[in-house]
C-alpha atoms as a PDB file:
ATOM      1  CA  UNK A   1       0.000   0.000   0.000  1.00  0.00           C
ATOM      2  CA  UNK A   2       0.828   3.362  -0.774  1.00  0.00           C
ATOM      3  CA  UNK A   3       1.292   6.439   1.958  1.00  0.00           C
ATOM      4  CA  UNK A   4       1.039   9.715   1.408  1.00  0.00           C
ATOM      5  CA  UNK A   5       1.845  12.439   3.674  1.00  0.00           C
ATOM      6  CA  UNK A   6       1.000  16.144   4.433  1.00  0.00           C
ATOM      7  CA  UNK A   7       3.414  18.073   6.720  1.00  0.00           C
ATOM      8  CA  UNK A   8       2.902  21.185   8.672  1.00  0.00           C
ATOM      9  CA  UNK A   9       5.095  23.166  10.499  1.00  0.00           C
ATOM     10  CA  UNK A  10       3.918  26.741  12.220  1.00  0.00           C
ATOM     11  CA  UNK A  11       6.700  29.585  13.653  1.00  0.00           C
ATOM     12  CA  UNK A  12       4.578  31.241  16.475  1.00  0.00           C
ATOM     13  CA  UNK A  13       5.412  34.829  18.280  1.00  0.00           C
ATOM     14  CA  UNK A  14       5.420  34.792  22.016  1.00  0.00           C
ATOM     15  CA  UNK A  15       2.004  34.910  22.370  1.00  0.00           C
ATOM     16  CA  UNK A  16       1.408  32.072  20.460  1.00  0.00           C
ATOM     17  CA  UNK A  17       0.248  33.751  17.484  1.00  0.00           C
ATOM     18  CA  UNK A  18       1.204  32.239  13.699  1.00  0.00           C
ATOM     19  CA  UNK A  19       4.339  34.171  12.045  1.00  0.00           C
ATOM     20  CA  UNK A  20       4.842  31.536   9.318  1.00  0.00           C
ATOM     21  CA  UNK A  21       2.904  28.613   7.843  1.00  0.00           C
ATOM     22  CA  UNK A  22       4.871  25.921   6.286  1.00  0.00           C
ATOM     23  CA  UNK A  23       4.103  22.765   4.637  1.00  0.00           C
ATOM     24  CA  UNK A  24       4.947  19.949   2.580  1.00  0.00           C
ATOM     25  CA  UNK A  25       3.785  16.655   0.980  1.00  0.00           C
ATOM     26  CA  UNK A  26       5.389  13.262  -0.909  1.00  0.00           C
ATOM     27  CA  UNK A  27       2.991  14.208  -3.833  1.00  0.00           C
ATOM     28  CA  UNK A  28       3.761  17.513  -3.638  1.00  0.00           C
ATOM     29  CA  UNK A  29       5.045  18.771  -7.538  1.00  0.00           C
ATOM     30  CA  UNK A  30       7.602  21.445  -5.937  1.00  0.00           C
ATOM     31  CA  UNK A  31      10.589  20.570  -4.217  1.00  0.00           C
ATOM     32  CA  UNK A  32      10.915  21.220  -0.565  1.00  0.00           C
ATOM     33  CA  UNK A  33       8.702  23.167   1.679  1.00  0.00           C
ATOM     34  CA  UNK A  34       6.371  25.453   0.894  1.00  0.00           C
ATOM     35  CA  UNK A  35       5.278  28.893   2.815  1.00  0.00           C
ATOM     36  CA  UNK A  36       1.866  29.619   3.370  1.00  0.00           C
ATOM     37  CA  UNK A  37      -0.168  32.600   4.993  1.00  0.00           C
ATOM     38  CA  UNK A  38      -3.620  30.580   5.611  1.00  0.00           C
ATOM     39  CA  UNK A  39      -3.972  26.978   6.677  1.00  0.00           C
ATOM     40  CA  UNK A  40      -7.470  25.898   6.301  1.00  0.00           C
ATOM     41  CA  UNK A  41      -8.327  22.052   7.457  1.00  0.00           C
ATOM     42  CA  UNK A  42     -11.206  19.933   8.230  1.00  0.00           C
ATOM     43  CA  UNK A  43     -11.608  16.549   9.545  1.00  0.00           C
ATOM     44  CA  UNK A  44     -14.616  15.001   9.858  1.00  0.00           C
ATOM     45  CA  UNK A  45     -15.165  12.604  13.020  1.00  0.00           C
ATOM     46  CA  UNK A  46     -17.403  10.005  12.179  1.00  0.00           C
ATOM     47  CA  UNK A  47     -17.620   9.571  15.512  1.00  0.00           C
ATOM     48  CA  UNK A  48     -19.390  12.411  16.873  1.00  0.00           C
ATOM     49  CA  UNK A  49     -20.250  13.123  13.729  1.00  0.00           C
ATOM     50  CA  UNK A  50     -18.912  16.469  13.484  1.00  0.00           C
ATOM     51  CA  UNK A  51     -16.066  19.252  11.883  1.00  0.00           C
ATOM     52  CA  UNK A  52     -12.678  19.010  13.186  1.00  0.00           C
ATOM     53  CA  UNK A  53     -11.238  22.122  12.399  1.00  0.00           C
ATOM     54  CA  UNK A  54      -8.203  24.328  12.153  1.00  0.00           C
ATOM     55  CA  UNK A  55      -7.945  27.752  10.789  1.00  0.00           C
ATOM     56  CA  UNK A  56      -4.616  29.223  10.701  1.00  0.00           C
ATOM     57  CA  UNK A  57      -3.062  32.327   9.267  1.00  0.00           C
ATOM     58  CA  UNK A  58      -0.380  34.647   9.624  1.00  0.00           C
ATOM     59  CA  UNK A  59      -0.156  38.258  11.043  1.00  0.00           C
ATOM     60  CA  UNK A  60       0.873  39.381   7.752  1.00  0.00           C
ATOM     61  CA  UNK A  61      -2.157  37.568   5.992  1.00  0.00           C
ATOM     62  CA  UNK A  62      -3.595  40.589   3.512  1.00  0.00           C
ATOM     63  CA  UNK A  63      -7.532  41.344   4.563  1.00  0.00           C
ATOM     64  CA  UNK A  64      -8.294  41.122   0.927  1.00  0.00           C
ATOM     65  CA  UNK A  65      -6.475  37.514   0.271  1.00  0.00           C
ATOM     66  CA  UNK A  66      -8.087  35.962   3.130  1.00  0.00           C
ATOM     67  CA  UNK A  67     -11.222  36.934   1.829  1.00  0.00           C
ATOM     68  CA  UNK A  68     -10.104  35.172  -1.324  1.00  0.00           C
ATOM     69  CA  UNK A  69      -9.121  31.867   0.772  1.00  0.00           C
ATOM     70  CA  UNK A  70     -12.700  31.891   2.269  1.00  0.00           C
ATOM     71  CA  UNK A  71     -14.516  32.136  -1.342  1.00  0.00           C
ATOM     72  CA  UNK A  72     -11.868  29.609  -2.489  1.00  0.00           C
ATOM     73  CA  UNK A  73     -12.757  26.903  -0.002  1.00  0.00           C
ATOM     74  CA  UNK A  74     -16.501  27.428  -0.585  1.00  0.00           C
ATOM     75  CA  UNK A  75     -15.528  26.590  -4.204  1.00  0.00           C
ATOM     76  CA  UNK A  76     -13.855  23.842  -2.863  1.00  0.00           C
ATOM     77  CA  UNK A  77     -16.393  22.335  -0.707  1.00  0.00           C
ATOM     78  CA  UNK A  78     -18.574  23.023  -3.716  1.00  0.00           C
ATOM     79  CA  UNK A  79     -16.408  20.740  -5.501  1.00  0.00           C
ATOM     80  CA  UNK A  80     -16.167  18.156  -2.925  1.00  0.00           C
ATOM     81  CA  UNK A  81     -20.246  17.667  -2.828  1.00  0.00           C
ATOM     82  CA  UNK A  82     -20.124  17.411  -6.371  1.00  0.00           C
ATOM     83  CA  UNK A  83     -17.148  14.866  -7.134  1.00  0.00           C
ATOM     84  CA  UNK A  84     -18.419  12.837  -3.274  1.00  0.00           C
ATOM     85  CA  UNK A  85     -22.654  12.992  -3.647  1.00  0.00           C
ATOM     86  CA  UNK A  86     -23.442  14.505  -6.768  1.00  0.00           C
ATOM     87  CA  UNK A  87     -26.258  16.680  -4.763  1.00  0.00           C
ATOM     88  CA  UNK A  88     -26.941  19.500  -7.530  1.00  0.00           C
ATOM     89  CA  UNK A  89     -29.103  21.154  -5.204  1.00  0.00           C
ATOM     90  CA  UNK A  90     -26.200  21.392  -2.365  1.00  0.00           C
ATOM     91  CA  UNK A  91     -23.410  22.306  -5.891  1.00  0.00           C
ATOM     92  CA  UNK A  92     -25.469  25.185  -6.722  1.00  0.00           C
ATOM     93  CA  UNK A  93     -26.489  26.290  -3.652  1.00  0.00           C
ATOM     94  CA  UNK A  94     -22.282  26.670  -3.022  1.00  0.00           C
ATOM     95  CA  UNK A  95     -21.714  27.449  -5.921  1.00  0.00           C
ATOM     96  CA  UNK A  96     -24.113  30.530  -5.989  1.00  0.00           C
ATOM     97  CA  UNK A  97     -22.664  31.394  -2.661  1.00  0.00           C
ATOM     98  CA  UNK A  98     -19.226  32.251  -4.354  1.00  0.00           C
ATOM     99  CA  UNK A  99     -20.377  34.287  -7.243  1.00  0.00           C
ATOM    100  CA  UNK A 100     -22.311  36.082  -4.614  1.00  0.00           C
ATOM    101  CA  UNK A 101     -19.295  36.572  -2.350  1.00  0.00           C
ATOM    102  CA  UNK A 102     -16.836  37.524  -5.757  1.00  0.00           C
ATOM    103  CA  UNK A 103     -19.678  40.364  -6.330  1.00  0.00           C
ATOM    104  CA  UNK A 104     -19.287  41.567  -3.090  1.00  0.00           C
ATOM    105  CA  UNK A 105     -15.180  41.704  -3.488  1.00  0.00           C
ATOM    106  CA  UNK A 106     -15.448  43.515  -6.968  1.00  0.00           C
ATOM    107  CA  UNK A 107     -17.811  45.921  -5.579  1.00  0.00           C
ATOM    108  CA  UNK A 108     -15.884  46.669  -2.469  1.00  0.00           C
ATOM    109  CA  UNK A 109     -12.661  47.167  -4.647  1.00  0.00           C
ATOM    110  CA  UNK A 110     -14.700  49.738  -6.587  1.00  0.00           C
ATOM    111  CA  UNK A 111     -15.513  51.413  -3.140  1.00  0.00           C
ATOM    112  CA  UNK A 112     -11.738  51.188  -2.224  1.00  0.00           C
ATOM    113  CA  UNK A 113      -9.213  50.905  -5.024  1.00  0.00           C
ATOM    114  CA  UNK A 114      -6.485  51.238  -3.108  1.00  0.00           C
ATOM    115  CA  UNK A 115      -6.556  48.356  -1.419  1.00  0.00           C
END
């Protein structure tokens, strides 16, 4: 059998707060480790049936990106449903969540350009 595994590795300030997300994989493409600003994973425990979660991102993590990351992983999950259950109801519901949420960003860039 074949492993695969994901490695993280977070520098924290004194007060325990993220300065620098690494990470790294055996199927990752690029060579070596890789920095990050924003960590985002989920676990499910079948268990309890419930979201294990941990959100992670540095100091210097841009406002703007994050936002991003968020509408990214909504994509995701939207992706997820649709390649795991096939639930078109749940993939555009998801789905219609991001376009809403890139309208949003657009029009707050107009508001601010500067950011």
């Amino acid at each position: 059998m074949k492993k695969s595994e994901i490695n993280f590795s977070i520098e924290l300030d004194a007060t325990r707060i993220p300065e620098k997300i690494f990470w790294d994989a055996t199927e990752n493409p690029n060579e070596g480790i890789n920095e990050s600003k924003a960590i985002s994973i989920a676990v499910w425990d079948h268990y309890h049936k419930g979201l294990l979660g941990i959100n992670l991102w540095t100091k210097d993590m841009p406002s703007d990106e994050m936002k991003h990351f968020a509408i990214d992983i909504v994509g995701n999950v939207a992706q997820m449903v649709a390649d795991s259950t096939g639930d078109k109801k749940m993939i555009e519901i998801l789905e219609s969540t991001c376009r809403s949420l890139k309208r949003h960003l657009d029009e707050e860039a107009k508001e601010n350009p500067q950011q």
